[in-house]
Each structure stands twice: as structure tokens, then as C-alpha cells.
N, C-alpha and C. Protein backbone atom coordinates (compact mmCIF):
# COMPACT_ATOMS: atom_id res chain seq x y z
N UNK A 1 86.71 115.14 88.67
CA UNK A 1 87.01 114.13 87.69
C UNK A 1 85.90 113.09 87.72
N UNK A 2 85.31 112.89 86.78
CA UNK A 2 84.41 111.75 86.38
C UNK A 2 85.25 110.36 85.94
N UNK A 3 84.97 108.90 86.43
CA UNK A 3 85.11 107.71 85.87
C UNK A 3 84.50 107.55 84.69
N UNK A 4 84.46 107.94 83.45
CA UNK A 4 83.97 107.50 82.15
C UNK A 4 83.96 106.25 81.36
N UNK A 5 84.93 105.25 82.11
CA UNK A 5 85.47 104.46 81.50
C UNK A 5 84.78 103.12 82.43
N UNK A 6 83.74 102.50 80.70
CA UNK A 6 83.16 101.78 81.64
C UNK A 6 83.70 100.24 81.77
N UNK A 7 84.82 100.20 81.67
CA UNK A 7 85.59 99.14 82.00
C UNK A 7 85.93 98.88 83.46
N UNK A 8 86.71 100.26 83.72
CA UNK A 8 86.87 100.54 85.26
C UNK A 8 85.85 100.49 85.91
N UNK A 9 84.43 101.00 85.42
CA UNK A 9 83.13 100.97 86.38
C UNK A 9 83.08 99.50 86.45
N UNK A 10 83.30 98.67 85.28
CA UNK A 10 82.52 96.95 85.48
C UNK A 10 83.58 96.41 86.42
N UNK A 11 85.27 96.65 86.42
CA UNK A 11 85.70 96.10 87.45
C UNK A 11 85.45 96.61 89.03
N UNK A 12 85.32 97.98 88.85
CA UNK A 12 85.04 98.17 90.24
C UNK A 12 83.50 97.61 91.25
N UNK A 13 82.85 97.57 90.08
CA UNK A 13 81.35 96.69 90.53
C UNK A 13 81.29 95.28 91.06
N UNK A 14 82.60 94.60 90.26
CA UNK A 14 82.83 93.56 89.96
C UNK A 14 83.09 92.96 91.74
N UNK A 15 83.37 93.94 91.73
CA UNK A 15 84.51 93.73 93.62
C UNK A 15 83.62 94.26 94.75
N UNK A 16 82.73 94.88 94.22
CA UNK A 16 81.36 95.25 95.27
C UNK A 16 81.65 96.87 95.36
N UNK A 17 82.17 97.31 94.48
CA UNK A 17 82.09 99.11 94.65
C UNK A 17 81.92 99.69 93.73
N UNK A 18 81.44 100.79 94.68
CA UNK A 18 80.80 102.17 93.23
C UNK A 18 81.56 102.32 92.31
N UNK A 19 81.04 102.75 91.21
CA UNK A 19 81.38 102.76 89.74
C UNK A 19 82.51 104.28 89.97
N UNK A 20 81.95 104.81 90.89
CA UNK A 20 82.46 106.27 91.60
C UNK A 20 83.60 105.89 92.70
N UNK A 21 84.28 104.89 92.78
CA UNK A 21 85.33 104.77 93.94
C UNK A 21 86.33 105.46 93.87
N UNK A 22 87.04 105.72 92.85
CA UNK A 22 88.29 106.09 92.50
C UNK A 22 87.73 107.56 92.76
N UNK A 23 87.10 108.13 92.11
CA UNK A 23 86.69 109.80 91.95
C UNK A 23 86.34 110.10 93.27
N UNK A 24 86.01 109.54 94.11
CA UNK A 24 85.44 109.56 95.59
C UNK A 24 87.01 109.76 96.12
N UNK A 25 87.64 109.02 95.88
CA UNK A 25 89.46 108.85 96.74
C UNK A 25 89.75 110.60 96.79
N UNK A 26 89.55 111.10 95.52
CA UNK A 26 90.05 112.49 95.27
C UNK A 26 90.07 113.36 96.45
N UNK A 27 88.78 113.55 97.33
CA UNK A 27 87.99 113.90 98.13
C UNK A 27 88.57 113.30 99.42
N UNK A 28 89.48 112.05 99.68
CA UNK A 28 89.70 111.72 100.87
C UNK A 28 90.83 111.83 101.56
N UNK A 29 91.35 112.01 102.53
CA UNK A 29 92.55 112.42 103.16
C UNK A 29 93.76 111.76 102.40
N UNK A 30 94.92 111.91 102.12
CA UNK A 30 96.03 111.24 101.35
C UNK A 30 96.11 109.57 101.96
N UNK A 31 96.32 109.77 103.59
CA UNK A 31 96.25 108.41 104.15
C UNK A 31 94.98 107.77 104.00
N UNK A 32 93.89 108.06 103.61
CA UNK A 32 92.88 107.51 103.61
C UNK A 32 93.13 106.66 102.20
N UNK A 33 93.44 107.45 101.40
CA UNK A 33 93.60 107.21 99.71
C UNK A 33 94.48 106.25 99.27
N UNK A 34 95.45 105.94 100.54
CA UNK A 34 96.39 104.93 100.34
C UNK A 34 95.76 103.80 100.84
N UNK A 35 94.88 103.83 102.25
CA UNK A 35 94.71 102.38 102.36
C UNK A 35 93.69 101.80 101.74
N UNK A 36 92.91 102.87 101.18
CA UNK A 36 91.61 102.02 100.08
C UNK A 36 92.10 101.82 98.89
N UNK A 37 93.17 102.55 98.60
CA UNK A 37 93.64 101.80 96.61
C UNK A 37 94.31 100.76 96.95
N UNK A 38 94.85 100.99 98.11
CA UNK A 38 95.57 99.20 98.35
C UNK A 38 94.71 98.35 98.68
N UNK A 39 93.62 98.50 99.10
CA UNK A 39 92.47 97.28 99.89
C UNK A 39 91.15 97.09 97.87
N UNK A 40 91.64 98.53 97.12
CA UNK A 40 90.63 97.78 96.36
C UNK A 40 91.81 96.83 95.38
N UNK A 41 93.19 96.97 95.16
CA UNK A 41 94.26 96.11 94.39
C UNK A 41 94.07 94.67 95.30
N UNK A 42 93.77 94.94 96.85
CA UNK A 42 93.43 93.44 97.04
C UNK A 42 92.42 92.52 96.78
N UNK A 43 91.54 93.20 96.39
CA UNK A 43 90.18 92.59 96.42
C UNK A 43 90.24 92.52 94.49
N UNK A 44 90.72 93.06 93.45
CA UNK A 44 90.87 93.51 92.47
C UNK A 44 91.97 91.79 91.93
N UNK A 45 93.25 92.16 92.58
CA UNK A 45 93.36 90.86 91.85
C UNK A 45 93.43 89.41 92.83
N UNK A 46 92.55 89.34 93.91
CA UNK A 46 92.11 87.79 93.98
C UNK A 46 91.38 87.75 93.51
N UNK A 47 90.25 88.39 92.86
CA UNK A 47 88.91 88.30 91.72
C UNK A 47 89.66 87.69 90.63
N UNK A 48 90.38 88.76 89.95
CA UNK A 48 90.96 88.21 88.91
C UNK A 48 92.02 86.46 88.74
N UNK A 49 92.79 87.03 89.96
CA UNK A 49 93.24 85.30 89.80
C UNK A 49 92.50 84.45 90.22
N UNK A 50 91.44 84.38 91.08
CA UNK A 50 90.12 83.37 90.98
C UNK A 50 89.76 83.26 89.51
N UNK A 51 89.42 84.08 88.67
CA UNK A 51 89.07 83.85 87.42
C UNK A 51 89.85 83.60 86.90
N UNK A 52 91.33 83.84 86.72
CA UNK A 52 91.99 82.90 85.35
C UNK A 52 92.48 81.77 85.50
N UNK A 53 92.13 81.42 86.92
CA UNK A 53 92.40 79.89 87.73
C UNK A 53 91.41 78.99 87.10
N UNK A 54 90.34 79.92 87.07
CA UNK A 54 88.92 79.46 87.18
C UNK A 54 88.87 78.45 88.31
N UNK A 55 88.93 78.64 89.51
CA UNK A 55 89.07 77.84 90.59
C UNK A 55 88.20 79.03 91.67
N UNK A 56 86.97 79.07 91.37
CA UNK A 56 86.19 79.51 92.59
C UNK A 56 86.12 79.17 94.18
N UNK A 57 86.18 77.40 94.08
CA UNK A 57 86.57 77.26 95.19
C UNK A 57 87.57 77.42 96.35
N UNK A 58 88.61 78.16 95.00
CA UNK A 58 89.79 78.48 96.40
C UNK A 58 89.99 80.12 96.22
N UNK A 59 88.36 80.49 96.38
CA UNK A 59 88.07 81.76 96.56
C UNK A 59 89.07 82.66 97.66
N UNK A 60 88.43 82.09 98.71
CA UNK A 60 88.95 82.20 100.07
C UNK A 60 90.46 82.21 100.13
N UNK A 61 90.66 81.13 99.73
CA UNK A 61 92.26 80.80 100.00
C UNK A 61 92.82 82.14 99.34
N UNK A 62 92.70 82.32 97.87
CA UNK A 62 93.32 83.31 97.64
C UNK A 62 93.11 84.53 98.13
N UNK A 63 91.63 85.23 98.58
CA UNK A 63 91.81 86.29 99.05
C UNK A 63 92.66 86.22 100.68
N UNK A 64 93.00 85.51 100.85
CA UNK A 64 93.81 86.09 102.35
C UNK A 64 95.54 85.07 101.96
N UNK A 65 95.51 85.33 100.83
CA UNK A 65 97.37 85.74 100.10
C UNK A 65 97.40 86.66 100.40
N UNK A 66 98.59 86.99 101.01
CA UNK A 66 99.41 87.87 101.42
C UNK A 66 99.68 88.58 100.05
N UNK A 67 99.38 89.92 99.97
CA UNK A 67 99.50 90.84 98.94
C UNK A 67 101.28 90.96 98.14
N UNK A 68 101.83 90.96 99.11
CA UNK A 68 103.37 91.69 98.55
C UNK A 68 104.34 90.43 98.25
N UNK A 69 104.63 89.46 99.06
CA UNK A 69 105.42 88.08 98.97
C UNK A 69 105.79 88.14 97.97
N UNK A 70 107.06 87.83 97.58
CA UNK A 70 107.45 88.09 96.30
C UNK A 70 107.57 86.58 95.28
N UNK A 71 107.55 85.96 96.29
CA UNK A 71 107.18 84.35 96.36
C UNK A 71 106.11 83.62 95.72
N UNK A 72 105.16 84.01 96.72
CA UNK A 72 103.77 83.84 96.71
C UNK A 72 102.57 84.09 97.30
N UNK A 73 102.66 85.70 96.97
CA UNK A 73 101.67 86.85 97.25
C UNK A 73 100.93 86.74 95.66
N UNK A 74 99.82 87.60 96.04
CA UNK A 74 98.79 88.14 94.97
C UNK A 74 99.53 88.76 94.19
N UNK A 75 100.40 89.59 93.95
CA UNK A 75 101.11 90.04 93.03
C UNK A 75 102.03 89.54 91.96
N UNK A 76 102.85 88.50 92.99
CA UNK A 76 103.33 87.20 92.33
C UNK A 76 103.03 86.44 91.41
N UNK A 77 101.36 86.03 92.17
CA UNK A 77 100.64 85.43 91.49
C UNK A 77 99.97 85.71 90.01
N UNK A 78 99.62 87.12 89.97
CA UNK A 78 99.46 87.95 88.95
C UNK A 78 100.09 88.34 87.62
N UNK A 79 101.90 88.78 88.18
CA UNK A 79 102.80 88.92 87.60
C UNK A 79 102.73 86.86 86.79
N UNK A 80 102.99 85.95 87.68
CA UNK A 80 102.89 85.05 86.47
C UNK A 80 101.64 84.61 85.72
N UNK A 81 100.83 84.68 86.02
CA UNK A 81 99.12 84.19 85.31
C UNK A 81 99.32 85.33 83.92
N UNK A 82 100.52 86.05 83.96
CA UNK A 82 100.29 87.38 83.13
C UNK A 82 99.32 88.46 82.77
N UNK A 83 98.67 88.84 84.03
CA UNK A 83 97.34 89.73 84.51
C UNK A 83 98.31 91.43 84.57
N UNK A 84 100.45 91.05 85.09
CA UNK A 84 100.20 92.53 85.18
C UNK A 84 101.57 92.11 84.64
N UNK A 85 101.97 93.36 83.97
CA UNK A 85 103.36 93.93 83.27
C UNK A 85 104.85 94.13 84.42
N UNK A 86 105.82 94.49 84.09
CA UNK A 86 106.62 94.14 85.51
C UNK A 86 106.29 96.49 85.93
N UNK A 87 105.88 97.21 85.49
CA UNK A 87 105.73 98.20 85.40
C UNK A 87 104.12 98.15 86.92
N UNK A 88 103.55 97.26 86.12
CA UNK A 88 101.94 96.99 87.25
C UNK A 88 102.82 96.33 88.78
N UNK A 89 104.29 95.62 88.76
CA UNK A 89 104.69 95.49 89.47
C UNK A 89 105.00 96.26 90.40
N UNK A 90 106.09 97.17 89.92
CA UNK A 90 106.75 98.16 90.73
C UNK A 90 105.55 98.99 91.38
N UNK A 91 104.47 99.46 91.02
CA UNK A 91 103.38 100.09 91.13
C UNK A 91 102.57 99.44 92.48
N UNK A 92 102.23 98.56 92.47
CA UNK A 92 101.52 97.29 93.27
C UNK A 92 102.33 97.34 94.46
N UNK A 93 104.06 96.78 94.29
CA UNK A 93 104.46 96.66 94.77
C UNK A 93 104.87 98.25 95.98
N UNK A 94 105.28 99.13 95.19
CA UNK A 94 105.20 100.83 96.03
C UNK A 94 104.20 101.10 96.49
N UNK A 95 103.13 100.64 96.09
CA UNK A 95 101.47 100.87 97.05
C UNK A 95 101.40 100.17 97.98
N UNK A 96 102.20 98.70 98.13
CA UNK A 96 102.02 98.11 99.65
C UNK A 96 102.89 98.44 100.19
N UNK A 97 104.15 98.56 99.86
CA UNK A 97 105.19 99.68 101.09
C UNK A 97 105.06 100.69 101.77
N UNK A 98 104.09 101.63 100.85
CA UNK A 98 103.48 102.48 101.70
C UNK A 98 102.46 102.31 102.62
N UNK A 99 101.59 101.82 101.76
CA UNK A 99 100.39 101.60 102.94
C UNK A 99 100.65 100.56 103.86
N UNK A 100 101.35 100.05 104.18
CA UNK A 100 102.64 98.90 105.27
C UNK A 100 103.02 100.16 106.41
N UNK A 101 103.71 101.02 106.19
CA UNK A 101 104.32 102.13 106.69
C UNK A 101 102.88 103.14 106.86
N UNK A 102 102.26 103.17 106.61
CA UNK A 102 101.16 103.87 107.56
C UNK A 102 100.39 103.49 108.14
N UNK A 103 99.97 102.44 107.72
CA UNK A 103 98.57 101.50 108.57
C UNK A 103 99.37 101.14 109.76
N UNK A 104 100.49 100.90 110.60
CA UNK A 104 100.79 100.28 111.48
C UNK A 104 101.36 101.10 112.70
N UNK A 105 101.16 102.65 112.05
CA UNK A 105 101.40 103.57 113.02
C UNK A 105 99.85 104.66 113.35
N UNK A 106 99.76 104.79 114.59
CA UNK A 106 98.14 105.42 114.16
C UNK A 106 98.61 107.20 113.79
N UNK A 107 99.72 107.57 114.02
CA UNK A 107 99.66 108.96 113.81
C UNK A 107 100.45 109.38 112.53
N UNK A 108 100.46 108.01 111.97
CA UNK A 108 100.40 108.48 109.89
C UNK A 108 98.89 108.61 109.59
N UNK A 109 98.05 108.56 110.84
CA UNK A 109 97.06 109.24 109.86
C UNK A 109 96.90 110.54 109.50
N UNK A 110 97.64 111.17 109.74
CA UNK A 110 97.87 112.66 109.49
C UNK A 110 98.88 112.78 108.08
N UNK A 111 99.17 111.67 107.26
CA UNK A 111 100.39 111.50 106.05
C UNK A 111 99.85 112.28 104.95
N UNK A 112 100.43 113.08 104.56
CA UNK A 112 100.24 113.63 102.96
C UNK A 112 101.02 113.53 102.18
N UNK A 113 100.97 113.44 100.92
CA UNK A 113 102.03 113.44 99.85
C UNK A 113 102.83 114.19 99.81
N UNK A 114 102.24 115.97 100.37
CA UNK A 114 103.26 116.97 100.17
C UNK A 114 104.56 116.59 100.82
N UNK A 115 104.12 116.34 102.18
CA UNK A 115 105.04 116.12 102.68
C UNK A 115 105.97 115.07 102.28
N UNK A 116 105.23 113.81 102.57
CA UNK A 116 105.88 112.82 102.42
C UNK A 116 106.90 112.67 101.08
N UNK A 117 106.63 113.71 100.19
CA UNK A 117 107.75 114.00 98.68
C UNK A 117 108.79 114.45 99.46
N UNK A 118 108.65 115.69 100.24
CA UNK A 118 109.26 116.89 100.78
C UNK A 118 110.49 116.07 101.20
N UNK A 119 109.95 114.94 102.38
CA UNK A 119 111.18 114.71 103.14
C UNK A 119 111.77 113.00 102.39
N UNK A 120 111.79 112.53 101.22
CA UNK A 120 112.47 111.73 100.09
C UNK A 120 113.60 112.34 99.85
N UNK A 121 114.89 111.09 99.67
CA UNK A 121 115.97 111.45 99.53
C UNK A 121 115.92 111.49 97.87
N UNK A 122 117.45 111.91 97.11
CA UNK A 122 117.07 112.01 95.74
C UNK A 122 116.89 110.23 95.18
N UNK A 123 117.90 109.59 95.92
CA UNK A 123 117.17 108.07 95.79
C UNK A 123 115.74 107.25 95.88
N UNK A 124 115.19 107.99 96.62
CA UNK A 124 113.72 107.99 97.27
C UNK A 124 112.88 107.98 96.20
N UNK A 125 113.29 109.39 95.91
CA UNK A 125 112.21 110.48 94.97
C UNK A 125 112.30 109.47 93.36
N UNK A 126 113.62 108.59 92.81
CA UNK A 126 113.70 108.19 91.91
C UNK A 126 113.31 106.95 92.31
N UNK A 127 112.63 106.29 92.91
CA UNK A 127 112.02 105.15 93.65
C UNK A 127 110.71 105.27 93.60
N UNK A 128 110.09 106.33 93.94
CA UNK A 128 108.60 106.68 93.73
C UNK A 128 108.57 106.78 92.14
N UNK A 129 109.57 107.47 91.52
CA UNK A 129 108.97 107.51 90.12
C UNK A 129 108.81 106.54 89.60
N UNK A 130 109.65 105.63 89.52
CA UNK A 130 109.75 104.37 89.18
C UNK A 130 108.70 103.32 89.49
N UNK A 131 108.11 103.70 90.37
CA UNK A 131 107.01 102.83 91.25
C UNK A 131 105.52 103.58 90.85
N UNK A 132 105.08 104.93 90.74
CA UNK A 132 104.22 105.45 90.25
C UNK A 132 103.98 106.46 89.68
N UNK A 133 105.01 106.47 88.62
CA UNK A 133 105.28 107.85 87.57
C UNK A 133 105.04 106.93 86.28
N UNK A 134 105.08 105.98 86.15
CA UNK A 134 105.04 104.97 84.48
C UNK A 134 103.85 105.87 84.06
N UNK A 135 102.69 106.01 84.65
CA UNK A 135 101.61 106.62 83.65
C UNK A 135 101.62 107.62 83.27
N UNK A 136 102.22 108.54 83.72
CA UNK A 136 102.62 110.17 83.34
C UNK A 136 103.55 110.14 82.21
N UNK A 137 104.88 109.37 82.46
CA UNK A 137 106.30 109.45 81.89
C UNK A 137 106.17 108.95 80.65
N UNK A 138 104.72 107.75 80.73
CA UNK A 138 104.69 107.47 79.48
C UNK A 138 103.96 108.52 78.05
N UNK A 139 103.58 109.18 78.75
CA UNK A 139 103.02 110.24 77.80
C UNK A 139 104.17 111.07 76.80
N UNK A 140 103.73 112.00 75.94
CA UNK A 140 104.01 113.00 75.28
C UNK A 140 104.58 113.78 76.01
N UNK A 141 105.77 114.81 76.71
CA UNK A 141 105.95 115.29 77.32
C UNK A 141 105.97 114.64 79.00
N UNK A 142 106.04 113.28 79.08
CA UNK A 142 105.60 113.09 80.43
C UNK A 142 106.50 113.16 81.39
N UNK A 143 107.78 113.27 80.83
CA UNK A 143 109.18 114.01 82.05
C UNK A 143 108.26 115.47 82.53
N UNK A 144 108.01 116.19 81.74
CA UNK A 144 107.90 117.17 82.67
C UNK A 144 106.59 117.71 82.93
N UNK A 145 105.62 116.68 82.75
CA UNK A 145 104.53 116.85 83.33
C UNK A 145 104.61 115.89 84.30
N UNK A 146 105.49 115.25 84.61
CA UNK A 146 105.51 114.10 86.38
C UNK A 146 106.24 115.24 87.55
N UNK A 147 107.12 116.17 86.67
CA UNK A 147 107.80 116.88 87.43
C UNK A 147 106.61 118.31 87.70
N UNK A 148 105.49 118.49 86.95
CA UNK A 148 105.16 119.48 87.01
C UNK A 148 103.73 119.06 88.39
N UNK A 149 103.24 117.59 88.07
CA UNK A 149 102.31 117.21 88.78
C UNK A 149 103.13 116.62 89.61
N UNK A 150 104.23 116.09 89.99
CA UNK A 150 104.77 116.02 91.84
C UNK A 150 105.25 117.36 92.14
N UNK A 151 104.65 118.35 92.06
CA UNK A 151 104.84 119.44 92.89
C UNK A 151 103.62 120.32 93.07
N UNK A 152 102.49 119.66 92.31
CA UNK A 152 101.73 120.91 92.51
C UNK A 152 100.52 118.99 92.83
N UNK A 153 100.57 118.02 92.65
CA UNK A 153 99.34 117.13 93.46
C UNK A 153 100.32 115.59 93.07
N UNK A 154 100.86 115.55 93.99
CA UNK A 154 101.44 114.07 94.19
C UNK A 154 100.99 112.85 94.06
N UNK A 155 98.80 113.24 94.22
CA UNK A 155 98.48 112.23 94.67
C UNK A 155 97.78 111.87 93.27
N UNK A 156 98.28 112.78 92.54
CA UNK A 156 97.05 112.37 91.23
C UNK A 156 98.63 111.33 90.65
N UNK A 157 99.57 111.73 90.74
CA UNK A 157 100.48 110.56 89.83
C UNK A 157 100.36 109.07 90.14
N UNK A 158 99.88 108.86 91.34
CA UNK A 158 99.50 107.95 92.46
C UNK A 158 97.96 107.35 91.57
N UNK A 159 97.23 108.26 92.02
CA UNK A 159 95.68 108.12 90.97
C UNK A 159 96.10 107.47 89.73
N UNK A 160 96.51 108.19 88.74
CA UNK A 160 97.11 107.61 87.82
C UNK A 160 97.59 106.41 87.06
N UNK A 161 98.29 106.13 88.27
CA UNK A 161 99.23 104.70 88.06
C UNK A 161 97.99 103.82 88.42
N UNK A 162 97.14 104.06 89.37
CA UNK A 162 95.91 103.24 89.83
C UNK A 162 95.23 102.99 88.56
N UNK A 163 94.87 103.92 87.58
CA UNK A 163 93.39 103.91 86.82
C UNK A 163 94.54 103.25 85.73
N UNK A 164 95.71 103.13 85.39
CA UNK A 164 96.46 102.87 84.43
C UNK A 164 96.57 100.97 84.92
N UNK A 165 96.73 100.96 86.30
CA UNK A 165 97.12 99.17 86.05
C UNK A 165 95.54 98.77 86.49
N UNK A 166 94.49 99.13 86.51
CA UNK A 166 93.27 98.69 86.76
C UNK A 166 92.85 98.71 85.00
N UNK A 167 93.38 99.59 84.16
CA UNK A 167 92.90 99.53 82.94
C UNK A 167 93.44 97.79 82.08
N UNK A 168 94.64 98.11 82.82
CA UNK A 168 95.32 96.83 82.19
C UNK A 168 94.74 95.44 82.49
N UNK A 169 94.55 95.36 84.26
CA UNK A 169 93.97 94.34 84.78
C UNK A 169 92.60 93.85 83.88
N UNK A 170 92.06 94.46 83.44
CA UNK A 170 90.34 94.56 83.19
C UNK A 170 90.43 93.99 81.85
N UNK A 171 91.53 94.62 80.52
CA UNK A 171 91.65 94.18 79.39
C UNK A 171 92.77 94.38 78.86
N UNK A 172 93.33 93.56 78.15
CA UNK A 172 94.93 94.09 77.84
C UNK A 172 94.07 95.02 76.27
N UNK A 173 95.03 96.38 76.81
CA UNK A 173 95.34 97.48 75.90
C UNK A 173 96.47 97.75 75.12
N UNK A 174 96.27 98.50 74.02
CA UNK A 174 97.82 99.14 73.33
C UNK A 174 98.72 99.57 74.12
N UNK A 175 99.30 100.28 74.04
CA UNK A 175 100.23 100.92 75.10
C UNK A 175 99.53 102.54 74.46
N UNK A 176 99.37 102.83 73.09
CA UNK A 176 99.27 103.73 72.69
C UNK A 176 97.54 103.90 73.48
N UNK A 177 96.87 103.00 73.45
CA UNK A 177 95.40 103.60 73.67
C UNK A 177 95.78 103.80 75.63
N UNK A 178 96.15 102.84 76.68
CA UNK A 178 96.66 103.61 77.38
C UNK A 178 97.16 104.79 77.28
N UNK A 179 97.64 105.21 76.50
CA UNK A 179 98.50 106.83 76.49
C UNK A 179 97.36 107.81 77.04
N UNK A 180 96.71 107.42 75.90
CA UNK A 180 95.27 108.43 75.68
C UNK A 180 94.18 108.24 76.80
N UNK A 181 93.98 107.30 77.48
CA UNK A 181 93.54 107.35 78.55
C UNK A 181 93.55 107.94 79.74
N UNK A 182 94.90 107.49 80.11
CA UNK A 182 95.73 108.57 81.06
C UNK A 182 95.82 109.92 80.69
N UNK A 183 96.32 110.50 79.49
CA UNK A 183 96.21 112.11 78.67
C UNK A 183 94.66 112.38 79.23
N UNK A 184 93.82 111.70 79.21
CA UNK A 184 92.39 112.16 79.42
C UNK A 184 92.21 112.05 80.75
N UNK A 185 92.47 111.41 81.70
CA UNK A 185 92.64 111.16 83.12
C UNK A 185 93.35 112.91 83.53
N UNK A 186 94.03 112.53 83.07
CA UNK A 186 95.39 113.41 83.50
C UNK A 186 94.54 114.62 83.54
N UNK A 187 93.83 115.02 82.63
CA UNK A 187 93.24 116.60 82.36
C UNK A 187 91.66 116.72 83.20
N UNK A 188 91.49 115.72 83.05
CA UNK A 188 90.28 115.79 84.19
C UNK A 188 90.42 116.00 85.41
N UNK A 189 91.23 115.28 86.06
CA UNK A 189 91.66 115.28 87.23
C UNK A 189 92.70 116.56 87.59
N UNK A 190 93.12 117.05 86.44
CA UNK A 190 93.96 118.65 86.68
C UNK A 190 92.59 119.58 87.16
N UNK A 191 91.13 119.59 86.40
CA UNK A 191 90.35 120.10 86.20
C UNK A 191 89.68 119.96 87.20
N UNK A 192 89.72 118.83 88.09
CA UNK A 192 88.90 119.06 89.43
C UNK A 192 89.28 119.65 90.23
């Protein structure tokens, strides 16, 4: 899968990484893939709420907000500046639960999606969707292409939801031109 989208390249530059970060994840262990999409959502929106603050000087301060706080974490913060949808929520929010639950044990570094679907209760499993199925589900058929891609690569619905609230973060879109983004994501990333 190629990054084509040079929106995503200018934010990911923006934060000090390759235009190639995301397409690089593909390639990296599942646990690996979790703690760098969560470390680039951290670095991703204290940039951004530094900028719609326009308050550079409390650069700092904001990057070491606590990501998840429902209070007054980066997400929080986001969700009201209106940078993310309550959908970029649930998403944000299921990416630091997880990567919470692996970073603090050293022998989740061995975690994969297969598994980690495998052993989800049916409450679970409707918890993950909810948290990182919006970009699939929202498609044409996307019931049963979330059901067809959590069984055959877990981690691209995951991918997904990433390149879908980084699209949003960067510029607010249609919902419809999102569609088509993801539809094009979606097939590339089948294709790698």
C-alpha cells in the first residue's frame, strides 16, 4: 500500500515523520503497530491543538497531556476545539486502551490481532467495532466487508480507522469523499 494522499504526507511531516509512516506500520509486528499509531495520535493532536490555540508557548504543556482523561486529556481537548467527531472519539479512545494494556506488560510483545479477536467476548468484539470499524461500516457494503476484513487482517480495520481520523484531523471532509478514500485505502492495502 502506498500513502498517496498528500494531506496525510503534510501531516505526518508536520510531526517529524516519513511521508511513508503509516505504510511502514504494515510491515511491523501488530504490538509494534499499536504503540506507534498511538505515539503518532499523540504527537498528531498536541500539534494540532497547539495550532487552534494558537498558543505555541504552551507547546510543552500540551504535549505531556495525558492522552485519554476524559476530563482533560488531548482527546478531550480535541473533541471540544472540534478537531474530532465523537466517532474520532471512540477510535482514539480504543487505541489508548489498548496500547495501555500492552505497553505495561513486556510479554504483550508477542500481541496479534488474530488472536487478540479470537479470545473477545461477543460484547468485546461489538466494542472493537464500534471503536475501529466506523471506516469500513461506513462504506457501500461495509457490514460485510468489516466482517470479511476481521477475519482475514484485523489490523488493516485498525489502519483504517487511523488514515480515516488523520484525514479528518488534517481537513474537514464530506463524509462522502471520506467514503472514497477509505474504498481506495481499503483496496490497496487488500493488495499488499
Amino acid at each position: 500500500m502506498t500513502t498517496t494522499n498528500p494531506s496525510v504526507e503534510a501531516l505526518l511531516e508536520s510531526v517529524g515523520l516519513s511521508p511513508t509512516f503509516l505504510d511502514d506500520l504494515l510491515h511491523d509486528s501488530d504490538w509494534s503497530f499499536v504503540i506507534k499509531t498511538h505515539a503518532l495520535f499523540e504527537a498528531v493532536l498536541g500539534s494540532l491543538i497547539v495550532r487552534r490555540l494558537g498558543a505555541e508557548a504552551a507547546a510543552d504543556a500540551i504535549a505531556n497531556l495525558d492522552f485519554n482523561n476524559t476530563r482533560s486529556g488531548k482527546v478531550a481537548f480535541a473533541r471540544a476545539l472540534g478537531l474530532i467527531d465523537k466517532e474520532h472519539v471512540a477510535f482514539l479512545r480504543g487505541l489508548s486502551e489498548l496500547r495501555n494494556q500492552l505497553v505495561h506488560k513486556v510479554h504483550n510483545v508477542t500481541f496479534t490481532f488474530a488472536n487478540h479477536i479470537a479470545g473477545l467476548t461477543a460484547s468485546d468484539l461489538k466494542k472493537f467495532k464500534t471503536e475501529f470499524g466506523y471506516a469500513i461500516c461506513s462504506l457501500e457494503n461495509g457490514e460485510k466487508e468489516y466482517s470479511a476484513t476481521l477475519s482475514r487482517s484485523p489490523k488493516t480495520i485498525v489502519l483504517l480507522a487511523a488514515y480515516r481520523c488523520l484525514l479528518n484531523l488534517q481537513f474537514q471532509i464530506t463524509d462522502r469523499a471520506k467514503e472514497i478514500l477509505i474504498e481506495l485505502l481499503r483496496t490497496r492495502t487488500e493488495s499488499h
